[in-house]
Protein backbone atom coordinates (compact mmCIF):
# COMPACT_ATOMS: atom_id res chain seq x y z
CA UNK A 1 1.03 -40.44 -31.41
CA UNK A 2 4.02 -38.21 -30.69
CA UNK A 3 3.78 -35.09 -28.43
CA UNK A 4 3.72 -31.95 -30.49
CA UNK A 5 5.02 -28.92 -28.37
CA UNK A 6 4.25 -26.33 -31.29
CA UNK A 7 1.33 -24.20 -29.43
CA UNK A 8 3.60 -24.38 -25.80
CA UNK A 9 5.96 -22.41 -24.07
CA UNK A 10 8.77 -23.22 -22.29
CA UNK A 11 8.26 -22.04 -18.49
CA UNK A 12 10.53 -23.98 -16.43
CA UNK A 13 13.88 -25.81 -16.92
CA UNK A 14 16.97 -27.00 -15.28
CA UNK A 15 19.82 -28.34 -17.08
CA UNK A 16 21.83 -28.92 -14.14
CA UNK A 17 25.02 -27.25 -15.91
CA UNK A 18 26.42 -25.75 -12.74
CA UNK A 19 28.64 -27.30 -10.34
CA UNK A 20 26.04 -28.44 -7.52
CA UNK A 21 22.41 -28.86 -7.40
CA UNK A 22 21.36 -25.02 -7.33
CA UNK A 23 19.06 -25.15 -4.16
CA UNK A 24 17.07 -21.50 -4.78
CA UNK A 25 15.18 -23.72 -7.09
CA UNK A 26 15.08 -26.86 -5.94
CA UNK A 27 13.66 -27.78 -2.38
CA UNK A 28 15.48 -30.99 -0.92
CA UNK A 29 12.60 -32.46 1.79
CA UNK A 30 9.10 -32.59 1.58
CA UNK A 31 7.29 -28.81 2.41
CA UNK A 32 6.55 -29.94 5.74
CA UNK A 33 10.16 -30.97 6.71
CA UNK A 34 9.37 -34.56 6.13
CA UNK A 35 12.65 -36.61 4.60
CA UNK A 36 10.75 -40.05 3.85
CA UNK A 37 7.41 -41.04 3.62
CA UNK A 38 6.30 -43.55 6.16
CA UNK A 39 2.84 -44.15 4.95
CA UNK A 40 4.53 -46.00 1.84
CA UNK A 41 7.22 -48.07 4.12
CA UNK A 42 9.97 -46.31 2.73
CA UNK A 43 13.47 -47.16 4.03
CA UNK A 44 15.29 -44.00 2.67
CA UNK A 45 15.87 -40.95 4.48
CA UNK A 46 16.30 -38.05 2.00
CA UNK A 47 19.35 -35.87 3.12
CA UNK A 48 21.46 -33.02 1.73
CA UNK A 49 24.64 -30.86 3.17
CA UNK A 50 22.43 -29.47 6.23
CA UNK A 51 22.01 -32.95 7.78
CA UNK A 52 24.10 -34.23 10.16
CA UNK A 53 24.77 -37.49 8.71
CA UNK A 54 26.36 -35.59 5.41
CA UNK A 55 27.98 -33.50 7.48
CA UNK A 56 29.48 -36.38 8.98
CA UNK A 57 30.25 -37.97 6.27
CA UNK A 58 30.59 -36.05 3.03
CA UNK A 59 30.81 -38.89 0.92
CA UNK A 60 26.82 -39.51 1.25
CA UNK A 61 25.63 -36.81 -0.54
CA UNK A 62 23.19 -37.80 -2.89
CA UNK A 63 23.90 -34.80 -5.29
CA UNK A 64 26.40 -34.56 -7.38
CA UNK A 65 26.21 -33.11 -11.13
CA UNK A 66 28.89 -33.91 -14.26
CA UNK A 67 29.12 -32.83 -17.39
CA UNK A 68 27.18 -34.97 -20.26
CA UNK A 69 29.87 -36.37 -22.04
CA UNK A 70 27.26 -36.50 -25.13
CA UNK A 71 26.32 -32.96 -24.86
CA UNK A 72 28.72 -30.33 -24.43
CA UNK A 73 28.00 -28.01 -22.12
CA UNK A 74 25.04 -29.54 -20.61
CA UNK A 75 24.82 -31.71 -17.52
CA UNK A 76 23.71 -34.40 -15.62
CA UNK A 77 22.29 -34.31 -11.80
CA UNK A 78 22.83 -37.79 -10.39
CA UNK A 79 20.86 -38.65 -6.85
CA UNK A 80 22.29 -41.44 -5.19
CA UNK A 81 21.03 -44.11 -2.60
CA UNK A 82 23.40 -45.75 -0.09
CA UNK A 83 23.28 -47.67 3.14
CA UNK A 84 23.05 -45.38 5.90
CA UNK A 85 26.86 -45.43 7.92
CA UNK A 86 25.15 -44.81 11.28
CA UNK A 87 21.05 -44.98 11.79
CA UNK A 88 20.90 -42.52 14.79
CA UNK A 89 21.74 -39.93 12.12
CA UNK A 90 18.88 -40.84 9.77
CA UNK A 91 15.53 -41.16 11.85
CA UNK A 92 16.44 -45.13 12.18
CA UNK A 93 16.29 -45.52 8.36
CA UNK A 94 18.76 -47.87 7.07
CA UNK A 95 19.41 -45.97 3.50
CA UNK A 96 20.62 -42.73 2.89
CA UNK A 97 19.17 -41.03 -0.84
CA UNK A 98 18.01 -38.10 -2.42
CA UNK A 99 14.87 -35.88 -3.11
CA UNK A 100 14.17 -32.49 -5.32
CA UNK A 101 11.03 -30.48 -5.59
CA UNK A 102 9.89 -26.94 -6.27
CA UNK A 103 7.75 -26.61 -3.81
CA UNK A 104 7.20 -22.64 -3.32
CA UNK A 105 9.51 -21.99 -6.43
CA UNK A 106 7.46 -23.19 -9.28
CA UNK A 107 4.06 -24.21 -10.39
CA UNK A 108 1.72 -24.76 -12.85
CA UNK A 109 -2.06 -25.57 -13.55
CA UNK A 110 -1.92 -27.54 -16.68
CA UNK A 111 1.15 -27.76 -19.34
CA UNK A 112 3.54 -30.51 -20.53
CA UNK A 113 6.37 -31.90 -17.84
CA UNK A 114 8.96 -34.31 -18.67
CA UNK A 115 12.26 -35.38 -17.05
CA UNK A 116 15.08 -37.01 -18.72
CA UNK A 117 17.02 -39.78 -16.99
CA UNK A 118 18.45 -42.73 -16.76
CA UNK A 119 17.08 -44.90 -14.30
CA UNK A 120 18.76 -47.36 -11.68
CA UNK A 121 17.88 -51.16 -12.03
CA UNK A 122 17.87 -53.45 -8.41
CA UNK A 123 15.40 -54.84 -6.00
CA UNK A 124 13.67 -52.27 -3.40
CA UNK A 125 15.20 -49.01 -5.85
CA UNK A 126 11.98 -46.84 -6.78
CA UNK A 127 12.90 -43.64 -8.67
CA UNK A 128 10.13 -41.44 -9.55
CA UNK A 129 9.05 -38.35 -11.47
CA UNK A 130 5.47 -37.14 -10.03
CA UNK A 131 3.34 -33.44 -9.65
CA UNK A 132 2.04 -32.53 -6.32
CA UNK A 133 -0.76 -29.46 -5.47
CA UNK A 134 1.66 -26.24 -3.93
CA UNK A 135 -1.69 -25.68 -1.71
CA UNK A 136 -0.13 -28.55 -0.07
CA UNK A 137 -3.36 -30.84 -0.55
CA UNK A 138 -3.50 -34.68 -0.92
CA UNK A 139 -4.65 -35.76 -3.32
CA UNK A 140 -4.66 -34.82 -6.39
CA UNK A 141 -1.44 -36.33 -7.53
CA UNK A 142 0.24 -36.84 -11.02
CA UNK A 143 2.50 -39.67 -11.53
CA UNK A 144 5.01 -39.10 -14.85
CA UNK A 145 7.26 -42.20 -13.16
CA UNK A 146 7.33 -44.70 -11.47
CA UNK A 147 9.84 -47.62 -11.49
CA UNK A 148 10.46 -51.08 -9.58
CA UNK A 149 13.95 -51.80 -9.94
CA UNK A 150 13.32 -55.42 -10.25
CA UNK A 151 12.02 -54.64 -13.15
CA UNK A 152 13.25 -52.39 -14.98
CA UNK A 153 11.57 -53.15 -18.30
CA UNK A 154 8.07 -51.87 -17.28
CA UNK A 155 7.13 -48.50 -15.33
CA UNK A 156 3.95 -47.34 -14.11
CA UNK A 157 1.98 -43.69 -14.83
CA UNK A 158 -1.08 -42.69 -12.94
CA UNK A 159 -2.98 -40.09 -10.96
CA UNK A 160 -4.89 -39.93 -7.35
CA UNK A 161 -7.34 -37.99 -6.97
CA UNK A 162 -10.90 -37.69 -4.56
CA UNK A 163 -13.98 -39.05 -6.11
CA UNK A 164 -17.44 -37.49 -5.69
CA UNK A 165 -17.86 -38.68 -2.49
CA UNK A 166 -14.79 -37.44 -0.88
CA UNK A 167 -12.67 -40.62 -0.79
CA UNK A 168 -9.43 -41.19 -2.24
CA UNK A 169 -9.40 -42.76 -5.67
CA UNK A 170 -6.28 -43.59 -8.06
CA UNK A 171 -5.59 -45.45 -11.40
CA UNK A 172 -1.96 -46.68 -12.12
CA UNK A 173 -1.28 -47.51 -15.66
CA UNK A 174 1.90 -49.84 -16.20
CA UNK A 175 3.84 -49.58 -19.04
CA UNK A 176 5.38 -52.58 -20.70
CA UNK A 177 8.30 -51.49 -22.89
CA UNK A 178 10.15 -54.71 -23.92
CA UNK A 179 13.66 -52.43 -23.48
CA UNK A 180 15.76 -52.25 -20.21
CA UNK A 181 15.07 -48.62 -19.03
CA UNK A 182 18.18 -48.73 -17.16
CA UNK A 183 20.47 -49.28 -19.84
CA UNK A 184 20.11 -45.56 -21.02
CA UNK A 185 18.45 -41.93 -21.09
CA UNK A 186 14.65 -41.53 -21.70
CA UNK A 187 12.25 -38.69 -22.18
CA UNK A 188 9.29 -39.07 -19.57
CA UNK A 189 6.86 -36.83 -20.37
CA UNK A 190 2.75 -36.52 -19.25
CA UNK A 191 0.29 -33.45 -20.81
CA UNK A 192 -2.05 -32.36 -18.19
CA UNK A 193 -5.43 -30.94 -19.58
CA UNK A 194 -8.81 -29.96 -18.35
CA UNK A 195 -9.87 -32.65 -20.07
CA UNK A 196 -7.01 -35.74 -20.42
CA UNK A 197 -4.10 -36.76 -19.22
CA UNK A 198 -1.77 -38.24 -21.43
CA UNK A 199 1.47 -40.30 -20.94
CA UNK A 200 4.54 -40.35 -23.12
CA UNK A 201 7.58 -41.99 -23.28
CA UNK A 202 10.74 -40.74 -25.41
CA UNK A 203 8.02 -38.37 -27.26
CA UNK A 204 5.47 -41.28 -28.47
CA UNK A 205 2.02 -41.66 -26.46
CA UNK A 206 1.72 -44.20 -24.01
CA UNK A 207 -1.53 -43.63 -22.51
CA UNK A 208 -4.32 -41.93 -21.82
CA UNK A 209 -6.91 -41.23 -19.14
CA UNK A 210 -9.26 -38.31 -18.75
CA UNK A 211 -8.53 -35.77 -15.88
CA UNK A 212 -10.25 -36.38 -12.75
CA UNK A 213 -12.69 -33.53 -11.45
CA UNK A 214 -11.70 -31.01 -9.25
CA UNK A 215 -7.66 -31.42 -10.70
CA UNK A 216 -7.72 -27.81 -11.70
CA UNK A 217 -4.70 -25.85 -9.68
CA UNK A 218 -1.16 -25.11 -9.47
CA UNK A 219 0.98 -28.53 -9.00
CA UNK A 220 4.79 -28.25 -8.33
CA UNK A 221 7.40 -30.83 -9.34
CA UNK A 222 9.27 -33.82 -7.44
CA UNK A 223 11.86 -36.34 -8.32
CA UNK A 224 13.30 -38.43 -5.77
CA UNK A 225 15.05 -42.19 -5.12
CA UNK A 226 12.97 -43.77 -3.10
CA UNK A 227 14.60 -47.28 -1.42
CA UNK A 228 12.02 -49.72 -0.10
CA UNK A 229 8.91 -49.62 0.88
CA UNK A 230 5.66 -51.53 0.36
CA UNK A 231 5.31 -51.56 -3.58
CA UNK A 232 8.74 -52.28 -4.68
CA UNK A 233 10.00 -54.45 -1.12
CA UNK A 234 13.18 -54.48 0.32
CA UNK A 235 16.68 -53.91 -1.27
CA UNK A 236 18.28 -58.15 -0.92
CA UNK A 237 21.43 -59.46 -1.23
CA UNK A 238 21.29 -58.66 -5.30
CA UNK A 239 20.74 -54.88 -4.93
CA UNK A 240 24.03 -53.14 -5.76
CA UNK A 241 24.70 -49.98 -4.03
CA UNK A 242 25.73 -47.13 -4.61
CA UNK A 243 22.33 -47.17 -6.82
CA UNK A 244 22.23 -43.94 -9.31
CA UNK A 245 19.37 -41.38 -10.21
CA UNK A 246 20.65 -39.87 -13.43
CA UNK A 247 18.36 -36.69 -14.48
CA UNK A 248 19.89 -34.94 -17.76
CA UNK A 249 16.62 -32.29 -17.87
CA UNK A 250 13.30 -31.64 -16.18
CA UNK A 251 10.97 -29.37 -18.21
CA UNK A 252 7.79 -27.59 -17.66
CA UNK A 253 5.49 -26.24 -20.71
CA UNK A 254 2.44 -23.71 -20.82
CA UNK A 255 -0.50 -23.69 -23.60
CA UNK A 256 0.55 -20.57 -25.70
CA UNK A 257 -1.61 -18.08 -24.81
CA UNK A 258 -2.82 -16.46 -28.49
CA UNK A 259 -5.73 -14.01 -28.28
CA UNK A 260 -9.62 -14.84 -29.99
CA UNK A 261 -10.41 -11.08 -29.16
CA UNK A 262 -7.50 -8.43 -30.14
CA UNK A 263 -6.92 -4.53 -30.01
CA UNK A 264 -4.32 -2.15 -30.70
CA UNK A 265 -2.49 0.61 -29.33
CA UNK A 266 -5.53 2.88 -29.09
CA UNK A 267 -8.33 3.01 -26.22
CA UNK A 268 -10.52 0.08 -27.18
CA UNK A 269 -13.71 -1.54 -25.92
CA UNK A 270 -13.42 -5.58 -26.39
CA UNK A 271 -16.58 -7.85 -25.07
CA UNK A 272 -16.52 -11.46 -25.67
CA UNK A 273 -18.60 -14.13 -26.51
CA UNK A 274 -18.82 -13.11 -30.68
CA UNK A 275 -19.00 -16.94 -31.01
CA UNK A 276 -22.16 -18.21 -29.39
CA UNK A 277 -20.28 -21.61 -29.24
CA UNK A 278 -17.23 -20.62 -27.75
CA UNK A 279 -17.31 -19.08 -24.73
CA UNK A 280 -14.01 -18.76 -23.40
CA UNK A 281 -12.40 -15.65 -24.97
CA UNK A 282 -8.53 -14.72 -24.64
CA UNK A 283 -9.25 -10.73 -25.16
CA UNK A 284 -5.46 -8.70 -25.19
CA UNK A 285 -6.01 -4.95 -25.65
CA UNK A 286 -2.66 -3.92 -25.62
CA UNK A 287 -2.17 -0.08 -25.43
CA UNK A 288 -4.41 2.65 -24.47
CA UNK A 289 -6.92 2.58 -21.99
CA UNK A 290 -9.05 -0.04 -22.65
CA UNK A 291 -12.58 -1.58 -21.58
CA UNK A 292 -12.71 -5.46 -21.77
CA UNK A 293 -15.72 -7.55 -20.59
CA UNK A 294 -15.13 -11.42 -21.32
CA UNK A 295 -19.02 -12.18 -20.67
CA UNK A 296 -20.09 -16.18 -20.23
CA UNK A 297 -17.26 -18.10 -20.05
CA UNK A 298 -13.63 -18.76 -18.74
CA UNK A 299 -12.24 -16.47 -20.27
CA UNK A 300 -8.45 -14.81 -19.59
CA UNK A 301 -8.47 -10.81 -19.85
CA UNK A 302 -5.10 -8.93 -20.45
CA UNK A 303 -5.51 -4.66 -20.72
CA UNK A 304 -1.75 -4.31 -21.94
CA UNK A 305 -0.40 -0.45 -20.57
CA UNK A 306 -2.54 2.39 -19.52
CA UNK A 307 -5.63 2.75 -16.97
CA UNK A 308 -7.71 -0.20 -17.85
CA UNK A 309 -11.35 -0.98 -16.75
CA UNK A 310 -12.41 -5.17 -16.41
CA UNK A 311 -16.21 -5.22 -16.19
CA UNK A 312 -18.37 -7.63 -14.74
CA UNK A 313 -22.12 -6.62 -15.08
CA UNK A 314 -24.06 -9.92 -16.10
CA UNK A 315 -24.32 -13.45 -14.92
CA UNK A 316 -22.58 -16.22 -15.24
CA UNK A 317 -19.41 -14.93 -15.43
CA UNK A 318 -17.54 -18.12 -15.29
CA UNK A 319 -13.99 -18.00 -14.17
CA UNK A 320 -11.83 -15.35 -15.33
CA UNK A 321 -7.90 -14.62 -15.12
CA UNK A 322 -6.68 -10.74 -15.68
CA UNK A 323 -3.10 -11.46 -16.35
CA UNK A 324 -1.67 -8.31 -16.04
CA UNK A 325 -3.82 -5.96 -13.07
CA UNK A 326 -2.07 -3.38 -12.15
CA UNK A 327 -3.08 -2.18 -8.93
CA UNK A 328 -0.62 1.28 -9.52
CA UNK A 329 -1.32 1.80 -12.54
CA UNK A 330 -4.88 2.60 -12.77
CA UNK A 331 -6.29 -0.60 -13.44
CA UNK A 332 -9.98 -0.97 -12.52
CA UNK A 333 -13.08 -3.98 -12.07
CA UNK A 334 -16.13 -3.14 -12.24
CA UNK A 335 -18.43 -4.53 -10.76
CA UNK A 336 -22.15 -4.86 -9.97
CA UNK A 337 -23.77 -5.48 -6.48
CA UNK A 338 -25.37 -8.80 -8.33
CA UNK A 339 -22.71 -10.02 -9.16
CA UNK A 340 -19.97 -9.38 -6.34
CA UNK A 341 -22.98 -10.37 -3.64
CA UNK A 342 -21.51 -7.57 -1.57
CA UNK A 343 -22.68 -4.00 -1.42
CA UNK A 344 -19.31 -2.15 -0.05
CA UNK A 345 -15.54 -2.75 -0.70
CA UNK A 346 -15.49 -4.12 2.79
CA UNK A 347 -17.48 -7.13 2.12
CA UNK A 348 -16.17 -7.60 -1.23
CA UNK A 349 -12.33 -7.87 0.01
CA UNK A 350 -13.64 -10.72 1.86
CA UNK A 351 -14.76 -12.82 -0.73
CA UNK A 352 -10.57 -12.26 -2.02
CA UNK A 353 -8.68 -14.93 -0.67
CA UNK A 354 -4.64 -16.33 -2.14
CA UNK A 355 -4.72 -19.24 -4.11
CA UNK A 356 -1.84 -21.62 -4.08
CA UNK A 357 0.11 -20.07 -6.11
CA UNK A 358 -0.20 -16.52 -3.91
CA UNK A 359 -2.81 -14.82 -6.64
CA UNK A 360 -5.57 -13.43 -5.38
CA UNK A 361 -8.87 -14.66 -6.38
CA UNK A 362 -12.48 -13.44 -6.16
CA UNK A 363 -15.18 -15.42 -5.19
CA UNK A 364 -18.31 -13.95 -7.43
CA UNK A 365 -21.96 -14.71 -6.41
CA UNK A 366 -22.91 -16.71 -9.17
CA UNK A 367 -20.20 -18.90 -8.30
CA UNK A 368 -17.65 -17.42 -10.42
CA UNK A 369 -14.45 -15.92 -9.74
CA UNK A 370 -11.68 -13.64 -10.85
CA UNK A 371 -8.16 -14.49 -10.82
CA UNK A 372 -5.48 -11.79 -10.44
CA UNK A 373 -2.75 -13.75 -12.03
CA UNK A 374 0.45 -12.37 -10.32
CA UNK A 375 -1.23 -10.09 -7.58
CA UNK A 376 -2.05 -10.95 -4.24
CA UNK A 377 -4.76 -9.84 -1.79
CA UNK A 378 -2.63 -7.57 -0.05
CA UNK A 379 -1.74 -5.82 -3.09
CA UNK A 380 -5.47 -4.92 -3.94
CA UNK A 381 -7.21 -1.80 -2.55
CA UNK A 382 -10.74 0.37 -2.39
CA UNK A 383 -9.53 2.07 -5.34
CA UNK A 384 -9.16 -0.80 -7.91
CA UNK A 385 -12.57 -1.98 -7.48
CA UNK A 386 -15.90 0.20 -8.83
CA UNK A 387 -19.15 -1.77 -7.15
CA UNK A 388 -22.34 -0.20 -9.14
């Protein structure tokens, strides 16, 4: 089955057209300053221009970008792996490669993410494609790519995540393609659900698995070179460096958001829940100033301009997102005692806490919540709640 991207939006993607690897986006060590990953026997050490062994030697920078000489315009980030010149300047690692992420920059809960590249082939060479939680939790864990360069005919898809008990659990799917993945670009692509996660390769399905519990927030992207470690081994004698990352694309996509509840320019009052069957409402009011109560549900509230009033007056609420609160403009939830568990603003505001991607969030008593997509605690004051 091939992907179909018709109901998605694009929300992230580099091209790499410019003339080095444009680091306001892209984070080049892991977020907590980490440059290999010694729980997996890695050999690399993941620099860039601040570390001293680049700086030493320019010639070991791992990025570079070109133009794609099939695409005009368009480029082509290439991450490189070499033998480290002096260990002393790279932690006692004997390889010197690179990693990106967007760490801080960019996430997303749920969506379509695909890389283009060209893979290296060789013993010990382990390039990868994977999502990681911004709340800087382990797991959960997406895998898009994963490839043993002794083999470069087969690559492996997968996810970790905690079972009901706590402990770490993990499935890793390989998948046998009967080409050389080296030899050329591919599309790499997974679509990350509340309910599945799916696999695809150059568009066409791959496989399948349904999403672990609890996978439900923001996840950032990576893409690294790994070299060693204790999946693939050891580079040997027949591993031929420099070894080459080649990345034409990485993309993000987001469900289209289209609305089950609509209004118009004038002051409406939308509630939810017409469809006893289908509980989660998408309810946009657009102008005016506008009432909107989503009800039982999950359900994603958006007030459009003018003074607009989110109510929350019967239980369960589920969990909600208002995607466009604005705390200055007159914006209101209301709210009762019931359901907020707290009598006074006071208490309330400490049920508000920043999710991982820095919006603030609402614990409710019935243990719902309200998510203030784009607005964080600190933004939110006495006057944009109303407790009844």
């Amino acid at each position: 089955m091939a992907i179909n991207l018709e109901n998605y939006t694009l929300t992230f993607s580099d091209e790499f057209t410019g003339n080095y690897l444009d680091t306001s986006v892209w984070g080049t060590k892991y977020w907590w300053g980490g440059r290999t990953l010694a729980s997996n026997g890695e050999m690399q050490y993941f620099a860039d221009r601040s570390t001293a062994v680049v700086q030493q030697y320019p010639s070991l920078d791992p990025f570079r970008i070109s133009g794609d000489p099939y695409q005009p315009g368009d480029g082509v980030l290439t991450i490189t792996a070499q033998p480290s010149p002096d260990t002393s300047l790279t932690d006692g690692l004997p390889y010197v490669s690179g990693l990106i992420n967007t760490y801080g920059t960019f996430s997303q809960t749920y969506g379509y993410f695909e890389i283009s590249a060209q893979v290296p082939s060789g013993q010990g060479l382990w390039p990868a494609f994977w999502l990681l939680p911004q709340s800087g939790n382990w797991p959960p864990e997406i895998d898009v790519l994963e490839l043993l360069g002794h083999d470069p005919s087969t690559y492996y898809v997968g996810s970790h995540w905690k079972d009901a008990t706590g402990k770490h659990a993990f499935k890793t799917q390989g998948i046998s393609t009967g080409i050389d993945l080296s030899d050329g670009f591919h599309s790499y692509g997974t679509l990350w659900t509340a309910d599945t996660i799916t696999y695809y390769l150059d568009g066409t399905q791959v496989f399948s698995m349904a999403t672990p519990a609890g996978m439900n927030e923001p996840m950032y992207l990576l893409a690294g070179l790994a070299v060693g470690g204790n999946w693939p081994g050891a580079p040997d004698s027949t591993t031929v460096f420099p070894a080459e990352f080649q990345i034409d694309y990485i993309r993000a996509y987001a469900p289209s958001i289209k609305p089950t509840i609509s209004g118009n320019d004038s002051n409406n009052s939308l509630v939810g829940d017409k469809v006893a069957t289908a509980l989660n409402d998408i309810i946009f009011a657009y102008g005016g100033n506008d009432t909107l109560e989503g009800l039982k549900g999950n359900d994603t509230l958006a007030g459009g301009s003018g003074a607009d009033t989110f109510i929350y007056r019967s239980s369960p609420t589920g969990h909600d997102v208002i995607l466009d609160f604005d705390p200055l403009g007159g914006d209101v939830v209301r709210i009762t005692k019931a359901i907020a568990g707290q009598k006074n603003f006071s208490g309330l505001y400490r049920m508000i806490k920043d999710n991982g991607a820095g919006d603030a969030v609402l614990k409710l008593a019935d243990g719902g919540s309200i998510t203030f997509d784009g607005v964080r605690k600190a933004q939110l004051g006495y006057d944009d709640f109303l407790i009844v």
